[in-house]
Protein backbone atom coordinates (compact mmCIF):
# COMPACT_ATOMS: atom_id res chain seq x y z
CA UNK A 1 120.61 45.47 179.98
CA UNK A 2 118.80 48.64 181.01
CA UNK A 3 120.71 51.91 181.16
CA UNK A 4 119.68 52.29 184.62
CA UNK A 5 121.69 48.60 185.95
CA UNK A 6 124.85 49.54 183.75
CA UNK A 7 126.83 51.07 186.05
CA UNK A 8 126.45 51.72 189.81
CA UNK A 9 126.09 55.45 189.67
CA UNK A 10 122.57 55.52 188.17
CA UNK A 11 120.26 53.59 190.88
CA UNK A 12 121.94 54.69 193.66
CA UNK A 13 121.77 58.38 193.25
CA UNK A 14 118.42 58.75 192.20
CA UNK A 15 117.33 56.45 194.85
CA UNK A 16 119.62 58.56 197.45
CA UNK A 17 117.85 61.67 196.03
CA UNK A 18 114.41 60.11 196.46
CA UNK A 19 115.29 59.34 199.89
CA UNK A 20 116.83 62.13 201.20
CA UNK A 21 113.86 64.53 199.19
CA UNK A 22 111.11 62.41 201.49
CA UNK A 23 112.96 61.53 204.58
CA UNK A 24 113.51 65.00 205.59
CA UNK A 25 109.58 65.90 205.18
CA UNK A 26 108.61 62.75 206.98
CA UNK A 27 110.71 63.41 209.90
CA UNK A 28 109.61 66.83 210.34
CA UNK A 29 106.21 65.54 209.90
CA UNK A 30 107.08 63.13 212.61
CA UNK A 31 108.42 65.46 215.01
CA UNK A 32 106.00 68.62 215.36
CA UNK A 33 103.20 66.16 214.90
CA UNK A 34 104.71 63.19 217.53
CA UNK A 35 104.40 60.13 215.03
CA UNK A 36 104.72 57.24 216.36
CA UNK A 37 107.80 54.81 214.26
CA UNK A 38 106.59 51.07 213.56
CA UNK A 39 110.38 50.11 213.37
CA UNK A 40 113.14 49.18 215.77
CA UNK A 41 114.15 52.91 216.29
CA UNK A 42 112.88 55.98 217.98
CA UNK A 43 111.57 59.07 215.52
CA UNK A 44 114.98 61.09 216.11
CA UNK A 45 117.16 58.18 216.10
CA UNK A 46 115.22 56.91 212.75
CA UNK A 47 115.91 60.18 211.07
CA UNK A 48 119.97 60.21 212.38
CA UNK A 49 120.26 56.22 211.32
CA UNK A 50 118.08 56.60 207.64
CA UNK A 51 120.32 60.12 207.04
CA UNK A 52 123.73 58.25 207.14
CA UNK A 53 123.11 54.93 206.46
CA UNK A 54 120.20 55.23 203.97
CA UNK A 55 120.98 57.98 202.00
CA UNK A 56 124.32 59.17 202.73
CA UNK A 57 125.53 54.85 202.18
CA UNK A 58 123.69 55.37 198.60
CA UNK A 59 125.88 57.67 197.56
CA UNK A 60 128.69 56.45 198.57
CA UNK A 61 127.90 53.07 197.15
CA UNK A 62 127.26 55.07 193.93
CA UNK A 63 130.67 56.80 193.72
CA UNK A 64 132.86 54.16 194.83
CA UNK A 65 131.29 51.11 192.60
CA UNK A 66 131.96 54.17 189.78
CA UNK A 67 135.24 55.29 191.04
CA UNK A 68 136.59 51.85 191.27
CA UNK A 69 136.49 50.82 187.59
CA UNK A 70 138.79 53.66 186.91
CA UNK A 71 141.30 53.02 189.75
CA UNK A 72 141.62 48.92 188.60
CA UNK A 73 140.83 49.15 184.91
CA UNK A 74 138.17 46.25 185.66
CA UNK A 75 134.83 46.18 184.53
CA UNK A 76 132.10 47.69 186.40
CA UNK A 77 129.48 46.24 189.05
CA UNK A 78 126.33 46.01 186.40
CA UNK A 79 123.53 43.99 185.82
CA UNK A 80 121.97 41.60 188.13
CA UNK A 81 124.42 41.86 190.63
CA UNK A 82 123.96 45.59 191.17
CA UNK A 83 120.09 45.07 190.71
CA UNK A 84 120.76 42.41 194.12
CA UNK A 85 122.92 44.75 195.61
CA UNK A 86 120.21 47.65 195.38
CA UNK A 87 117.58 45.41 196.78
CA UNK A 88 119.54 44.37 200.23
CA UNK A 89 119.88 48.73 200.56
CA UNK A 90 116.04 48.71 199.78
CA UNK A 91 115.53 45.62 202.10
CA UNK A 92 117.27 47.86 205.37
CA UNK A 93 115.15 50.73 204.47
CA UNK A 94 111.76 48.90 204.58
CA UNK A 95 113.37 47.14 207.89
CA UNK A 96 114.10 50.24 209.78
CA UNK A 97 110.56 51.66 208.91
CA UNK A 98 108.68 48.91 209.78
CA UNK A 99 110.29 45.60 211.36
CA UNK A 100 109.87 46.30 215.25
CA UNK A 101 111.81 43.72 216.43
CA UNK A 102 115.28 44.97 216.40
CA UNK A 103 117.45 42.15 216.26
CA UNK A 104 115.46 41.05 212.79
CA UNK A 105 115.47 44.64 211.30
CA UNK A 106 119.70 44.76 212.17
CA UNK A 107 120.18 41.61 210.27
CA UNK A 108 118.24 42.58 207.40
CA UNK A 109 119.96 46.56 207.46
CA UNK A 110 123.58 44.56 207.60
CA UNK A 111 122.80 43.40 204.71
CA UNK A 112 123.80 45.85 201.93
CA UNK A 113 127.13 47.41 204.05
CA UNK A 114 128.62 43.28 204.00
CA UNK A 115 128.07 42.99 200.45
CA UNK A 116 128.82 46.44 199.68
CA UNK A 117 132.61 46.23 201.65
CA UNK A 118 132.62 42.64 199.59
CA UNK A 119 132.78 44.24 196.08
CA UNK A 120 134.67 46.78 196.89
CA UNK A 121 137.89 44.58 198.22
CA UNK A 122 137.07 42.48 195.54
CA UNK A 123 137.93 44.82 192.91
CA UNK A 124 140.43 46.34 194.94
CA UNK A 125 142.40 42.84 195.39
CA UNK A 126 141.77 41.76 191.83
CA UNK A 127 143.10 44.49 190.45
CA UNK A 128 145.64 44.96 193.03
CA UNK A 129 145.08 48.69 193.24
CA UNK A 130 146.23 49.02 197.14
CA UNK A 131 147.18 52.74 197.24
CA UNK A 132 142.82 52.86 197.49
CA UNK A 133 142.77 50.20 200.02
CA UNK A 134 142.23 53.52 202.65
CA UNK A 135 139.46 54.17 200.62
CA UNK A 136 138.41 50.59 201.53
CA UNK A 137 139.37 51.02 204.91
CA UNK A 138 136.76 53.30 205.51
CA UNK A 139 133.80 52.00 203.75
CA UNK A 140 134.17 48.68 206.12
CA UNK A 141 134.85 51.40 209.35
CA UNK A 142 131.88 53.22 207.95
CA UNK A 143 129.96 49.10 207.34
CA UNK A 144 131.14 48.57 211.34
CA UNK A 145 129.67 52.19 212.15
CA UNK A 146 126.15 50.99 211.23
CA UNK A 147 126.31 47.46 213.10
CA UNK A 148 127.23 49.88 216.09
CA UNK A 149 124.36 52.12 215.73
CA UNK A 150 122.12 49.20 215.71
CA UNK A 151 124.21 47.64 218.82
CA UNK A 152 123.34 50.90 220.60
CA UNK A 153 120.13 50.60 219.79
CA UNK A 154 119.54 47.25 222.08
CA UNK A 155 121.80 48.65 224.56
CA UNK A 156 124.88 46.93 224.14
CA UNK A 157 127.35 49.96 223.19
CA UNK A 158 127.72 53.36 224.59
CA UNK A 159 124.94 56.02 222.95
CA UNK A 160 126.17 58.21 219.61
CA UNK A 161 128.82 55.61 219.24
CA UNK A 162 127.79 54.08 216.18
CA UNK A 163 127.05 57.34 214.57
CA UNK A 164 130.30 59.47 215.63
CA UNK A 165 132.34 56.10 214.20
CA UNK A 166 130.07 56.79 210.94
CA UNK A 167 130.60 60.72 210.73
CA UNK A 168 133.95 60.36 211.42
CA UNK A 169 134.84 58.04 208.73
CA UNK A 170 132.97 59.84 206.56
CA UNK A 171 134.63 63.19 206.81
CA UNK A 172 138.10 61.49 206.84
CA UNK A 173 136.67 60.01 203.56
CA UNK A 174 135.43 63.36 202.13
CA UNK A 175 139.11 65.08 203.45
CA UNK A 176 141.28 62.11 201.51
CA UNK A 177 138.83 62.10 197.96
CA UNK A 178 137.54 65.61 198.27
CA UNK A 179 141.72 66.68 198.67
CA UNK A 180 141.78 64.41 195.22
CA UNK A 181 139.23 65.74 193.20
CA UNK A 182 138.30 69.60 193.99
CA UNK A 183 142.34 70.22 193.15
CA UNK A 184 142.53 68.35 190.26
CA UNK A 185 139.19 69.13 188.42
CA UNK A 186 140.00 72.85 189.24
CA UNK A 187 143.64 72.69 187.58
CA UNK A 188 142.35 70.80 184.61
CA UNK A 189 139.46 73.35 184.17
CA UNK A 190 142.33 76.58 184.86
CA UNK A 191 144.91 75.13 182.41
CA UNK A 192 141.55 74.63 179.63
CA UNK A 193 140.97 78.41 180.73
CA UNK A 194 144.65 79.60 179.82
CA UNK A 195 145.26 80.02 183.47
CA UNK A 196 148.82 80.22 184.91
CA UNK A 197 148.04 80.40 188.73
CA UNK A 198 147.05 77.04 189.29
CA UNK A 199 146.01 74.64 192.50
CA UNK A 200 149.24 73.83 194.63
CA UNK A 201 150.23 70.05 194.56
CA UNK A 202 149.87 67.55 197.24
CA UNK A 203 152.68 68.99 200.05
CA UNK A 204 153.45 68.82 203.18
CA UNK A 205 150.73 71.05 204.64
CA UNK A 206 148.19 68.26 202.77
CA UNK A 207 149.59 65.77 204.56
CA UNK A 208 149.63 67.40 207.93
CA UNK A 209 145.92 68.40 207.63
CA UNK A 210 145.42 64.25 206.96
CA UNK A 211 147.12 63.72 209.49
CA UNK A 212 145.23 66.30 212.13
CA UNK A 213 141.74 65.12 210.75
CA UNK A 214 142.52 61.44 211.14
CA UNK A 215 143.55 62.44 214.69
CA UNK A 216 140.71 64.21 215.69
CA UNK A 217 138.25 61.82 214.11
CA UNK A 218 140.27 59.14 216.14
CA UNK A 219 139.52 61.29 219.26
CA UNK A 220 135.91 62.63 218.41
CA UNK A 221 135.00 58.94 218.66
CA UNK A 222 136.79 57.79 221.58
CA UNK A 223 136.55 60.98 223.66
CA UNK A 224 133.76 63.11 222.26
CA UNK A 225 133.25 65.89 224.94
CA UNK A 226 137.38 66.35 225.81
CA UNK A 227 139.35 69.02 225.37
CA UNK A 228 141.91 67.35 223.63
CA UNK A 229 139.06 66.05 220.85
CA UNK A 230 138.05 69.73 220.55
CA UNK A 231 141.67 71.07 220.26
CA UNK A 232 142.22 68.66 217.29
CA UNK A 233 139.20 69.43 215.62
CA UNK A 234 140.27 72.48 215.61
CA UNK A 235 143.63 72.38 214.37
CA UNK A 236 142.06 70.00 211.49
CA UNK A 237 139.47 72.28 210.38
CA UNK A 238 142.26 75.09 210.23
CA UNK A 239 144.74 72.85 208.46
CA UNK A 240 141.97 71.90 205.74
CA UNK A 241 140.66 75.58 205.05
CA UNK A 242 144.30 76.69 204.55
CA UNK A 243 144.57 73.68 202.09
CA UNK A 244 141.10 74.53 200.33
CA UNK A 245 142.94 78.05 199.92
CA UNK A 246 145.43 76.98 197.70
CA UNK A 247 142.89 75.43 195.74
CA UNK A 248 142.22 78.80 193.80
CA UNK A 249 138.76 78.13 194.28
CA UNK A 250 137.59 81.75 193.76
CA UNK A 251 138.95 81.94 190.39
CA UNK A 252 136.64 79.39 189.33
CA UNK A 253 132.98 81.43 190.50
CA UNK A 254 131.85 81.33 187.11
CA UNK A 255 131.79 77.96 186.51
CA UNK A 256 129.51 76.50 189.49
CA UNK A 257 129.48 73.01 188.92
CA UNK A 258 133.17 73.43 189.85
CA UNK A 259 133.13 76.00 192.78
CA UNK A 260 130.62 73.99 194.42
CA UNK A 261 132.95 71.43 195.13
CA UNK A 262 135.30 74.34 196.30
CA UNK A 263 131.96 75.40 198.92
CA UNK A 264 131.53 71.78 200.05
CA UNK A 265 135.01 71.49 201.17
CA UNK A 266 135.05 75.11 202.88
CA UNK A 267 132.14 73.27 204.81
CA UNK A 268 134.01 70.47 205.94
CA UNK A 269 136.19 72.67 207.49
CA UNK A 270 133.73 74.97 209.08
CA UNK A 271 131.44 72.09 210.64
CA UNK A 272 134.79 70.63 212.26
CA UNK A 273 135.25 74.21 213.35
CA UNK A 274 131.73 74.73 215.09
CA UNK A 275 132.42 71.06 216.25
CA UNK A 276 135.60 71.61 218.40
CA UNK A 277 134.36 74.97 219.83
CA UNK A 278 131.38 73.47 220.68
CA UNK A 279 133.48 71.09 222.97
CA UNK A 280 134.74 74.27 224.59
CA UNK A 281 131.17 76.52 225.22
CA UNK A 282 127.34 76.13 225.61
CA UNK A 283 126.94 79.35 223.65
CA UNK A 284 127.08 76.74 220.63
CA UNK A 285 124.97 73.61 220.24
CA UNK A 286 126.45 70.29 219.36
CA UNK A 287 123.58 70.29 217.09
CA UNK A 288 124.30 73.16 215.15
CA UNK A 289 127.78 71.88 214.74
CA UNK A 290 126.50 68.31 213.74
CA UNK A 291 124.27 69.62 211.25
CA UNK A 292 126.60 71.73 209.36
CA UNK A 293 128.89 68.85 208.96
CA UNK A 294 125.67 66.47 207.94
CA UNK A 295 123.66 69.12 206.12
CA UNK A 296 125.83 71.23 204.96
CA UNK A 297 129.64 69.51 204.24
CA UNK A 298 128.04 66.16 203.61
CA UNK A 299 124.62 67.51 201.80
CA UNK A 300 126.67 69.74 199.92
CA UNK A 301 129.36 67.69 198.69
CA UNK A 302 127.14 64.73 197.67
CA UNK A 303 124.76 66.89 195.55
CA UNK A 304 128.23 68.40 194.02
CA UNK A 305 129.67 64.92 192.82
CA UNK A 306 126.09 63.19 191.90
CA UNK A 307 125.42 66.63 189.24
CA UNK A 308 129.18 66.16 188.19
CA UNK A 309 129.42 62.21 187.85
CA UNK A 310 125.86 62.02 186.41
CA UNK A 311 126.61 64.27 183.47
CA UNK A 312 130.39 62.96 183.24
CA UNK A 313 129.98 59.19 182.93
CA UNK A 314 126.74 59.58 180.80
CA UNK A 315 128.87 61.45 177.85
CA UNK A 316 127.13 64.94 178.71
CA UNK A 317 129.14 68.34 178.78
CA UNK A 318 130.10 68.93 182.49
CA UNK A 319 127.97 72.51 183.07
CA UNK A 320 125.62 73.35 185.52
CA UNK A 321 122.16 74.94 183.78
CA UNK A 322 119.37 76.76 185.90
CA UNK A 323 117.87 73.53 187.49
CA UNK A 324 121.37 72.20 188.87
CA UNK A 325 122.21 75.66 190.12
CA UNK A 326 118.65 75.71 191.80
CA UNK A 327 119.88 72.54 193.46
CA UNK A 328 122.89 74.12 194.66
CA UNK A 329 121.38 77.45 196.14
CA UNK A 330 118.33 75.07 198.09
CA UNK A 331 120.96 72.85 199.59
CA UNK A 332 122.81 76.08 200.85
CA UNK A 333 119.96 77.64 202.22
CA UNK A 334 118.65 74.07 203.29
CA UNK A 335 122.03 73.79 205.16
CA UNK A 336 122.60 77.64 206.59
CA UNK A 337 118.93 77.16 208.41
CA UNK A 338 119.57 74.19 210.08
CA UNK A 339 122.96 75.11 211.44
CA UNK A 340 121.18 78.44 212.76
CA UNK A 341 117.80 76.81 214.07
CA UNK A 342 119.54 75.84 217.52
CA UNK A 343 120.36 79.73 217.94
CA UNK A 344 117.87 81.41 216.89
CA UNK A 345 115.22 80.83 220.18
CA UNK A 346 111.68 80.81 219.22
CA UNK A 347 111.93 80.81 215.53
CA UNK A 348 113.74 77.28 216.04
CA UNK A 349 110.42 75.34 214.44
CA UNK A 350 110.15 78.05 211.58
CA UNK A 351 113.96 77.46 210.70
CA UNK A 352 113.80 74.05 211.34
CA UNK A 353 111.05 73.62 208.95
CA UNK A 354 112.02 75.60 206.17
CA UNK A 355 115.36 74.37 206.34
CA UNK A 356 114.42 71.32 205.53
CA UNK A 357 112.06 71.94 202.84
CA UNK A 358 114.87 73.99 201.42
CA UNK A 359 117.18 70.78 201.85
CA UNK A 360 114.50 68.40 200.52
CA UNK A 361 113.70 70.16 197.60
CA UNK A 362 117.09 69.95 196.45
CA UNK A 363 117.12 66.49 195.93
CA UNK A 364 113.86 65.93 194.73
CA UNK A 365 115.47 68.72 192.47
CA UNK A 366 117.93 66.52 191.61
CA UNK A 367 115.64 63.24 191.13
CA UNK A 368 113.38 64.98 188.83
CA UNK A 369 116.38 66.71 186.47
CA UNK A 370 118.53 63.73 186.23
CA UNK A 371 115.82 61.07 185.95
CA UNK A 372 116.07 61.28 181.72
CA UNK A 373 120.27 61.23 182.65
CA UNK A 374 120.24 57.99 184.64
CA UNK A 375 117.58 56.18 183.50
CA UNK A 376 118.48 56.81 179.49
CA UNK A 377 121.45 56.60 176.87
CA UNK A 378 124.63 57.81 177.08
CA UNK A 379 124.04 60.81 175.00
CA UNK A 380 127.20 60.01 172.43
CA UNK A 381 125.80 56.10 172.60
């Protein structure tokens, strides 16, 4: 078979790049210039839905139909059955731009998130790998999530619903793997280094901040503007930075396809930060907050795996060269100009815009780098 259908990784994230690289121009087209949407959604809710469940469910779908091989020692999700499973996310893209009856485009959208949470408790049962089945968990909270956002679309559940069940399964998702990987590829790139101060193991305070964020996300969803929600945020975000502390994530500055991860995670904690003050004050958008979770923890942290997997699992030597660290500065600045647009009065449309074209270019960075990485050889093939 092609290079590109042998393992779930390569379609997904260059399609997720694509899409996030033109989205983001098309919605700002779509906003100063009041486009009108063919589909089922609104122009603001299009850009929120296509943002989490287009993109954002891309990459997910890449890393976990990668991840999962390695956690049950099966074979991977290649061939035609990953060529059908990247149609049906193709299919709900096309629908949401251009079916207008909404009840057609949702069953069409559902599509890819059924068969998606079908392979992955496939594996998971067959190989009977059940210390991932949280990991499971949420990709069929984050499946439900999108059925939601569609449901509030016709009316019949409460508005942001669908998408605060999404983000919040999502950052519980990037808090559990993120707590996984950013430790554990930092100690095994100290120890190669000679280093003796390494990242602290999995503890109590690990647990606690697990605990905290799967309590606030519980509470973000059900009670979204109460002080209790914005308390736990809070106390989550706090509990996660002091855990990204013992990381030793400074140490590793020179080596940025590493300390990007280290970023990413400082991100998570700050957006859940601006998130529960913003519970607590009208000095700080929602917005903002939202954005810096979206834009910057989740654009961020995506970007950082999809450079690190791509090379990885295609046999190439894990380093970042002048393009990939290009990516990483544009997503940054991409990220820090959205969160500030909301506060910055009338230069909101400047920042807005050249946020996102900061943002976009990142991943169309991305698509145009990696495109001989996913679509070729392994390099020791």
């Amino acid at each position: 078979m092609p290079p590109i259908l042998q393992d779930g990784f390569r379609l997904f994230f260059f399609l997720a790049a694509l899409h996030a690289g033109l989205a983001i121009p098309f919605w700002l087209l779509a906003y100063f210039w009041r486009l009108e949407i063919a589909g089922p959604f609104g122009a603001l809710q299009l850009h929120a839905h296509e943002m989490v469940f287009g993109y954002l469910y891309a990459v997910v779908a890449g890393f976990i139909l990668t991840a999962i091989p390695n956690w049950t020692g099966r074979l991977p999700l290649s061939g035609m059955p990953l060529a059908l499973l990247v149609a049906l996310w193709v299919a709900g893209r096309l629908a949401c731009l251009f079916v207008s009856m909404p009840e057609v485009a949702m069953a069409i959208d559902l599509g890819f998130p059924a068969m998606l949470c079908f392979a992955v408790w496939r594996e998971v049962a067959a190989g009977r790998n059940w210390k991932n089945a949280p990991v499971a968990v949420m990709i069929t909270v984050f499946a439900m999530a999108n059925l939601l956002d569609h449901a509030v679309n016709l009316g019949l559940a409460p508005e942001g619903l669908g998408m605060r069940v999404a983000l919040a399964a999502i950052y519980m998702l990037m808090a559990l793997i993120g707590g996984r990987i950013v430790p554990s590829f930092t100690r095994n790139w100290l120890v190669k280094q000679g280093g003796t101060r390494l990242p602290t193991s999995f503890g109590r305070l690990d647990k606690m901040a697990l605990a905290a964020t799967a309590l606030s996300a519980a509470s973000w969803v059900t009670y979204p503007g109460s002080p209790a929600s914005g308390a736990l945020l809070v106390v989550a975000a706090v509990l996660l930075l002091a855990r990204l502390a013992r990381w030793r994530g400074l140490r590793t500055v020179g080596e940025p396809i590493l300390f990007i991860l280290h970023i990413g995670y400082a991100w998570l904690g700050l957006s859940l930060a601006l998130l529960g003050v913003s519970v607590f004050t009208s000095a700080l958008p929602e917005n903002a907050a939202l954005h810096a979770l979206t834009a910057g923890a989740i654009g961020t942290m995506t970007l950082a795996v999809m450079t690190r997997a791509s090379l990885g699992h295609t046999g190439r030597s894990i380093v970042a060269d002048a393009a990939v660290m290009a990516i990483y500065a544009l997503v940054t600045a991409g990220a820090v100009l959205r969160v500030v647009a909301p506060l910055v009065g009338s230069w909101y449309g400047p920042a807005l815009a050249w946020g996102g074209a900061f943002w976009s270019a990142a991943f169309l960075l991305f698509a145009l780098r990696y495109t001989p990485i996913l679509w070729g050889r392994r390099a020791n093939a």
